[in-house]
N, C-alpha and C. Protein backbone atom coordinates (compact mmCIF):
# COMPACT_ATOMS: atom_id res chain seq x y z
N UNK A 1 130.78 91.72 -17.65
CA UNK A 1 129.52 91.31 -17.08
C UNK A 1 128.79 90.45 -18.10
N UNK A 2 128.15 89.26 -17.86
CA UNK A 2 127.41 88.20 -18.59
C UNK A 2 125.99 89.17 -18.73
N UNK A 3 125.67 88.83 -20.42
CA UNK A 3 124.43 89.42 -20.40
C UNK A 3 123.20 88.58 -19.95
N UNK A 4 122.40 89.70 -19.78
CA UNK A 4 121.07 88.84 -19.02
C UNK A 4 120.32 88.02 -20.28
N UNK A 5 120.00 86.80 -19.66
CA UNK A 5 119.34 86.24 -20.82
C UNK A 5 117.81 86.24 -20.15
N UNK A 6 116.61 86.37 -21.07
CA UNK A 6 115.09 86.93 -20.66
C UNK A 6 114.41 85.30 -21.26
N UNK A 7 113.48 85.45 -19.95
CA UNK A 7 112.97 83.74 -20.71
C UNK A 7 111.82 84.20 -21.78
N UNK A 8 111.94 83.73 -22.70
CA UNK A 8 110.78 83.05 -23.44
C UNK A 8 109.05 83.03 -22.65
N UNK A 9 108.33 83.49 -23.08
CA UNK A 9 107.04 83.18 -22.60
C UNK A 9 106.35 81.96 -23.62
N UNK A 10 106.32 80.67 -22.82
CA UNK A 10 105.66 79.98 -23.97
C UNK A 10 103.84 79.78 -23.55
N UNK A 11 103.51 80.15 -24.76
CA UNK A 11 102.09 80.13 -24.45
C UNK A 11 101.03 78.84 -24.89
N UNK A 12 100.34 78.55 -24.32
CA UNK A 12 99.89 77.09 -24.82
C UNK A 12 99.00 77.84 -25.77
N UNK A 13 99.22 76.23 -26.81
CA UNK A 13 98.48 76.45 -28.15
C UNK A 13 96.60 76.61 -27.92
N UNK A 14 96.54 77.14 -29.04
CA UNK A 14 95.16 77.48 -28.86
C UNK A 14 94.34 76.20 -29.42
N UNK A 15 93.34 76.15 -28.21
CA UNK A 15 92.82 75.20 -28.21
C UNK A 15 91.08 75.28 -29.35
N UNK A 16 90.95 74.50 -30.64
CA UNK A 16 89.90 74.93 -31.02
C UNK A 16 88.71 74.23 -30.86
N UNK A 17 87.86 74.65 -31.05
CA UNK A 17 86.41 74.04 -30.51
C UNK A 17 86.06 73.37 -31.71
N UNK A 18 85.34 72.06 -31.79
CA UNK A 18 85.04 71.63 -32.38
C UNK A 18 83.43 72.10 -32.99
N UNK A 19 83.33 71.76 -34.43
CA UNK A 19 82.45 72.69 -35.18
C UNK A 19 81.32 71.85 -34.60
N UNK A 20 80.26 72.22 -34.69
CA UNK A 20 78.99 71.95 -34.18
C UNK A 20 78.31 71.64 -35.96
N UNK A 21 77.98 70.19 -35.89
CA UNK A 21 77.00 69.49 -36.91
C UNK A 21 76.10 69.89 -36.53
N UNK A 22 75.20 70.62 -38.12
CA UNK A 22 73.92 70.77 -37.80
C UNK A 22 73.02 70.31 -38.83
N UNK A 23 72.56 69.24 -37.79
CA UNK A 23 72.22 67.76 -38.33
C UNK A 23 70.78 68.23 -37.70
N UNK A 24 69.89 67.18 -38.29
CA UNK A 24 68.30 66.92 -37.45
C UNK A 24 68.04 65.62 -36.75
N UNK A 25 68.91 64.96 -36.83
CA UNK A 25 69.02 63.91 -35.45
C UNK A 25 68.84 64.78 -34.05
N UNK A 26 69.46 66.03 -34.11
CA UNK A 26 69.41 66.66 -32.82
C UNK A 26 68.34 66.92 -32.35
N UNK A 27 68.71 66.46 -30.98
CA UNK A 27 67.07 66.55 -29.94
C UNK A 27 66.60 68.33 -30.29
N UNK A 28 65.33 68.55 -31.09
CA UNK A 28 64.78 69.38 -30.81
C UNK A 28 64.93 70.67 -29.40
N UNK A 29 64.57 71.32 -29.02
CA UNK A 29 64.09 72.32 -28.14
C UNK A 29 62.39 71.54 -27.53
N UNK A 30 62.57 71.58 -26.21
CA UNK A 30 61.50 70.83 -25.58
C UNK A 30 60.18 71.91 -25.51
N UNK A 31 59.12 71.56 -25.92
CA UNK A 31 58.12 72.55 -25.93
C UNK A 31 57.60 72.16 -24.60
N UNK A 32 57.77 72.91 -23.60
CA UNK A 32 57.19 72.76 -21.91
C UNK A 32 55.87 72.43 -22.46
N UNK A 33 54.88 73.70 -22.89
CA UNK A 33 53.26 73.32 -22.95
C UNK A 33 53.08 72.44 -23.62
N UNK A 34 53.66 72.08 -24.53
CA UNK A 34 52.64 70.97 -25.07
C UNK A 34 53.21 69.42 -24.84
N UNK A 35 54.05 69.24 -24.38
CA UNK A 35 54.93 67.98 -23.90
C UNK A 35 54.27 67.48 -22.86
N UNK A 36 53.87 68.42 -22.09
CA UNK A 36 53.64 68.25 -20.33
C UNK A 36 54.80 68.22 -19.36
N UNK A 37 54.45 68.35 -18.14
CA UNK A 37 55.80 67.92 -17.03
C UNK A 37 56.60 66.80 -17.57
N UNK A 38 57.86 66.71 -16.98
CA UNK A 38 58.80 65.55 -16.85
C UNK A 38 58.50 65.54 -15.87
N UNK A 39 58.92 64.06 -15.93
CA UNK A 39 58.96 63.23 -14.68
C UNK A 39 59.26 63.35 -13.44
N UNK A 40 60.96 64.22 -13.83
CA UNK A 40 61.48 64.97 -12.60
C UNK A 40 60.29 65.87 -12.13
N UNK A 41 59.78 66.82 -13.24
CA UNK A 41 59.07 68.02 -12.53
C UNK A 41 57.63 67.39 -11.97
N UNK A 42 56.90 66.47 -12.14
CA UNK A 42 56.06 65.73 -11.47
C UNK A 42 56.46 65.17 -10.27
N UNK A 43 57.85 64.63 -10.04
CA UNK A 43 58.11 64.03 -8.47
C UNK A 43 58.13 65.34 -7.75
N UNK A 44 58.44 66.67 -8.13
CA UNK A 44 58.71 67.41 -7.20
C UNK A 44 57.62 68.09 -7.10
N UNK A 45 56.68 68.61 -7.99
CA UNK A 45 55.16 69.05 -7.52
C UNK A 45 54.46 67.36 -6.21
N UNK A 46 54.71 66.61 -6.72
CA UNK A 46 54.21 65.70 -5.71
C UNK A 46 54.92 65.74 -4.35
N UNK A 47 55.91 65.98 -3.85
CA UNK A 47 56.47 66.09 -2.55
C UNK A 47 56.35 67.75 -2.65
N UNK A 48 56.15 68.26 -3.09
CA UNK A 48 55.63 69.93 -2.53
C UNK A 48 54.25 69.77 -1.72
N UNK A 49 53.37 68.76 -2.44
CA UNK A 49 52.37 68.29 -2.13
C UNK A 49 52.10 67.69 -0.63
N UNK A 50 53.29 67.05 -0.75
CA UNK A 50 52.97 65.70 0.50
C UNK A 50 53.59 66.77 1.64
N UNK A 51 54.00 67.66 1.36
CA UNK A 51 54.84 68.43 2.22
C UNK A 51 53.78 69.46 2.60
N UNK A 52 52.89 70.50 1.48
CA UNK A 52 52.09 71.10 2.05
C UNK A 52 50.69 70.45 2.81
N UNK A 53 50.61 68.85 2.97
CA UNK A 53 49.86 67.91 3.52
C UNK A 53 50.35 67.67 5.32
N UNK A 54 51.02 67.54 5.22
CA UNK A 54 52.25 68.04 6.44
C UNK A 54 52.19 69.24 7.17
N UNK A 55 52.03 70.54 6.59
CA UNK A 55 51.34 71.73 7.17
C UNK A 55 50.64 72.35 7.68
N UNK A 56 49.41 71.92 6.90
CA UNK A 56 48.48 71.97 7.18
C UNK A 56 48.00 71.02 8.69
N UNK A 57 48.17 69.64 8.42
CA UNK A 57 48.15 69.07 9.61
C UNK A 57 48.54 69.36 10.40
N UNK A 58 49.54 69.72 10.41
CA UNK A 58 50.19 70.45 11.88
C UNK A 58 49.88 72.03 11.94
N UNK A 59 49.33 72.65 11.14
CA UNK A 59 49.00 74.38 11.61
C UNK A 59 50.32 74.95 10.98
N UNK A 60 50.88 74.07 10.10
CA UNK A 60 52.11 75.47 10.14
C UNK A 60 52.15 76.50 9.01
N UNK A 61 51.29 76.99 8.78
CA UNK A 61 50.54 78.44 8.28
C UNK A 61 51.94 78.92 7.88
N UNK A 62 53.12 79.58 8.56
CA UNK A 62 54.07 80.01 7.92
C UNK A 62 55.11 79.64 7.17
N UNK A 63 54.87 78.10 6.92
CA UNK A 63 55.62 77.52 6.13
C UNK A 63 54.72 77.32 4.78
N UNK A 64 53.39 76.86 5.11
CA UNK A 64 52.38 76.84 4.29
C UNK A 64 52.58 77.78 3.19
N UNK A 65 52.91 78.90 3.60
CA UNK A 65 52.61 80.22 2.36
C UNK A 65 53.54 79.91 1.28
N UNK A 66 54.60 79.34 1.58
CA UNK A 66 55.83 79.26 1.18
C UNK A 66 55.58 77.77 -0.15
N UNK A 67 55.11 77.11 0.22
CA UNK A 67 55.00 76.13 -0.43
C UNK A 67 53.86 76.00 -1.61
N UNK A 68 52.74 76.81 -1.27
CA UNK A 68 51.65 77.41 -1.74
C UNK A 68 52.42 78.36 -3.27
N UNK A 69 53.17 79.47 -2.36
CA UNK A 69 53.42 80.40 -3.70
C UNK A 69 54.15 79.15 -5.10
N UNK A 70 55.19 78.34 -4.46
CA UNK A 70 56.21 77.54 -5.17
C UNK A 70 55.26 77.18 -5.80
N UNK A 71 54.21 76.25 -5.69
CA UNK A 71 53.23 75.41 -6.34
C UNK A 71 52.25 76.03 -7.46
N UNK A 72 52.02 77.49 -6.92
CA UNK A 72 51.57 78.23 -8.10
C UNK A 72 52.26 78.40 -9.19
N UNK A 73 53.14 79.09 -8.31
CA UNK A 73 54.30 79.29 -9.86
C UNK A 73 54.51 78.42 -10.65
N UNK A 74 54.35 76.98 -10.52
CA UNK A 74 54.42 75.61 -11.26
C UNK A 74 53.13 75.66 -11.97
N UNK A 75 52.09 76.07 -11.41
CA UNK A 75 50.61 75.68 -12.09
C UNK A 75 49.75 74.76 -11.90
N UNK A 76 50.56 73.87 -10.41
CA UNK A 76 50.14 72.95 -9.83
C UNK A 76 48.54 73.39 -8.98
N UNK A 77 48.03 72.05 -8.69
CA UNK A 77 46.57 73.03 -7.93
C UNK A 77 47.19 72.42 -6.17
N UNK A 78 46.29 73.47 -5.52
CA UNK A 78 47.17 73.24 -3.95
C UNK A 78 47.10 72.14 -3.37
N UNK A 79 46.22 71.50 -3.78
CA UNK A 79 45.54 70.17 -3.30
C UNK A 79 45.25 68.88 -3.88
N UNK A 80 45.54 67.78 -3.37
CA UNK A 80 45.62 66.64 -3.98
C UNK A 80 44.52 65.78 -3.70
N UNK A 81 43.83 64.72 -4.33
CA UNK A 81 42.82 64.24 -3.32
C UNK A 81 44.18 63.17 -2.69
N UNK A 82 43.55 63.08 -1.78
CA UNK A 82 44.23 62.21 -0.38
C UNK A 82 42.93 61.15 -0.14
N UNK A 83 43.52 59.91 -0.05
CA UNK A 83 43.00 58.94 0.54
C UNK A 83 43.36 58.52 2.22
N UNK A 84 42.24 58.59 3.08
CA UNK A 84 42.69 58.37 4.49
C UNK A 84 42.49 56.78 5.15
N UNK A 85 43.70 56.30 5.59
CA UNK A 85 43.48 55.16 6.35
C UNK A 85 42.44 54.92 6.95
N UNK A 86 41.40 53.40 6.95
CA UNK A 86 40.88 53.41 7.58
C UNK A 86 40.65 53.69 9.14
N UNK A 87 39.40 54.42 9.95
CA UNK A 87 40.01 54.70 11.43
C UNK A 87 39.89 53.05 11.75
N UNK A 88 40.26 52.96 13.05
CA UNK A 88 39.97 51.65 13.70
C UNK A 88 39.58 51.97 15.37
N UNK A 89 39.49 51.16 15.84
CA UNK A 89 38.74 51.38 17.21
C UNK A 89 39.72 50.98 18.26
């Protein structure tokens, strides 16, 4: 009887991580308070805005709450001043 031959397990090489320079070129840690919003986080308090403007106009109270809490939690205030088209006749 031929003996059994058993395969080999080949295992891939270990892959190493490259060392992390710690240099001061590196972007800091962003201080939220004293930086202010980004940009991103300003477009999206502003369409939370235009959106709870939208709600209200139409009565929709149960969506309202919803958009209200989000906006707190940001620190945003609920209300924007709004400028209205002139009426016309």
């Amino acid at each position: 009887m031929p003996a059994r031959q058993t395969a080999k397990k080949t295992e891939a090489p270990e892959e190493k991580a490259a060392p992390v320079a710690d240099t001061e070129d590196q972007a800091p840690e962003r201080d939220a308070e004293a930086a202010g919003p980004t940009e991103m986080e300003r477009a999206y308090v502003d369409a939370l805005q235009r959106e709870r403007e939208g709600y209200v106009r139409y009565d929709r109270k149960d969506r309202l709450k919803d958009v209200d809490a989000e906006l707190r939690r940001l620190g945003a205030p609920l209300e924007r001043a709004v400028t209205h088209p002139p009426e016309t006749a």
